[in-house]
Protein backbone atom coordinates (compact mmCIF):
# COMPACT_ATOMS: atom_id res chain seq x y z
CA UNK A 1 180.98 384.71 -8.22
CA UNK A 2 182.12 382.19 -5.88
CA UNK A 3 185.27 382.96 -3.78
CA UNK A 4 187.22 380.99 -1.11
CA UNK A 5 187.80 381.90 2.38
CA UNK A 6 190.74 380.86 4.66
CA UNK A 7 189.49 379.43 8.00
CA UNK A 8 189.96 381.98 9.48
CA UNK A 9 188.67 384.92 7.18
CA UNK A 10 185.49 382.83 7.72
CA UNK A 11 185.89 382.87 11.70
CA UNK A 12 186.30 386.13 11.11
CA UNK A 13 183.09 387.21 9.13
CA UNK A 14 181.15 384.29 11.47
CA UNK A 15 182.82 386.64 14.72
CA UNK A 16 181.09 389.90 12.72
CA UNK A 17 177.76 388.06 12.60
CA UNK A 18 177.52 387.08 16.29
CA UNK A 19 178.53 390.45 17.61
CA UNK A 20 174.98 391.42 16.04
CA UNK A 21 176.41 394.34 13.73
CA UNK A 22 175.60 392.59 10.56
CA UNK A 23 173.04 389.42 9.70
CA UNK A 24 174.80 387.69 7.32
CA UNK A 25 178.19 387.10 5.46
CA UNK A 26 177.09 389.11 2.57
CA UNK A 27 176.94 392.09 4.60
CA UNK A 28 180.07 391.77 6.37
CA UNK A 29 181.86 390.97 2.86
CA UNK A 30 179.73 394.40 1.26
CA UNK A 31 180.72 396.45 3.89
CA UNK A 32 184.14 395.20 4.06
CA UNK A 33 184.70 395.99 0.06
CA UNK A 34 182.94 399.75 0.70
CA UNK A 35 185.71 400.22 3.38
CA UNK A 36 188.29 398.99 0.92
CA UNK A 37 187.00 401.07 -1.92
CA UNK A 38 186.85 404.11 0.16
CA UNK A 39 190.84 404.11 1.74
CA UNK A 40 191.83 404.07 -2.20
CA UNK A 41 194.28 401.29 -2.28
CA UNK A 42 195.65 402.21 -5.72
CA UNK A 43 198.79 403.15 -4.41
CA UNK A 44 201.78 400.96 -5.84
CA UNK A 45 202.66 397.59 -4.00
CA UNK A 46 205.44 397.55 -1.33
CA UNK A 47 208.96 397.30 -3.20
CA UNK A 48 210.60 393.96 -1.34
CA UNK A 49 214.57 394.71 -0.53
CA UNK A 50 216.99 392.33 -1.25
CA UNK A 51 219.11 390.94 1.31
CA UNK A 52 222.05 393.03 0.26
CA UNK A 53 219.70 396.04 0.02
CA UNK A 54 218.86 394.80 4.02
CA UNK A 55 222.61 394.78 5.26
CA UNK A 56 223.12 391.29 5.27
CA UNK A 57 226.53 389.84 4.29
CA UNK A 58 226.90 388.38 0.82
CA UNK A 59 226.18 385.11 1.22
CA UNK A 60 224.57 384.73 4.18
CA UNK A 61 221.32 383.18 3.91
CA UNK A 62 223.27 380.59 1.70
CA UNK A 63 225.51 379.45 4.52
CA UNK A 64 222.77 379.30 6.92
CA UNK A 65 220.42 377.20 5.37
CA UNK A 66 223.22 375.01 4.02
CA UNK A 67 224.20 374.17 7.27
CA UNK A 68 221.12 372.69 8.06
CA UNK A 69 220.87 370.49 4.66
CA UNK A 70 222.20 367.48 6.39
CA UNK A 71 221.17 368.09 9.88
CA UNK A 72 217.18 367.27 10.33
CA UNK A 73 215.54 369.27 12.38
CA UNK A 74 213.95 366.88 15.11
CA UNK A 75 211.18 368.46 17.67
CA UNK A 76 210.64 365.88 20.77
CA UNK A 77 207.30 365.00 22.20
CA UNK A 78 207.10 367.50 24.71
CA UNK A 79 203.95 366.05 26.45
CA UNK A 80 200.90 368.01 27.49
CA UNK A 81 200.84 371.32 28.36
CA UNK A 82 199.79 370.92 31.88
CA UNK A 83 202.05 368.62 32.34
CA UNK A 84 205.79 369.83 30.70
CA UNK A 85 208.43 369.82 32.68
CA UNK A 86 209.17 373.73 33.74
CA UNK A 87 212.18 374.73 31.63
CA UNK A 88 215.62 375.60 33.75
């Protein structure tokens, strides 16, 4: 079985090697899937509210994002860090 990793699952299981608890990815991976197995995540996945179901107006997330459909969003070069103007 072959499986991909996000960068930073595999920072992750790289961080669990150098700490010296386990010696290679496979046993970070086997001992992640015990820990998994063990909890007993069979319960049923989280129910997502709607908006409505949330308190927001009818509408609203319509409005808000249509206001924006014309306007670009523009983010200016805000230099280095060390060197950014303190903000006021």
């Amino acid at each position: 079985m072959n499986v991909s990793l996000t960068p930073e699952l595999e920072q992750f299981i790289q961080m669990q090697i150098a700490s010296g608890k386990y010696a290679s990815a496979e046993e970070v991976i086997v001992d992640a899937l015990k820990m998994f197995a063990t909890k007993g995540y069979t319960e049923a996945p989280i129910q997502v509210k709607t908006p409505d179901e949330l308190g927001w107006p009818p509408g609203f997330f319509e409005q808000t994002a249509g206001c924006l459909q014309d306007d670009p969003l523009v983010r200016y070069p805000q230099g280095e860090y060390e060197v950014r103007e303190p903000l006021e």
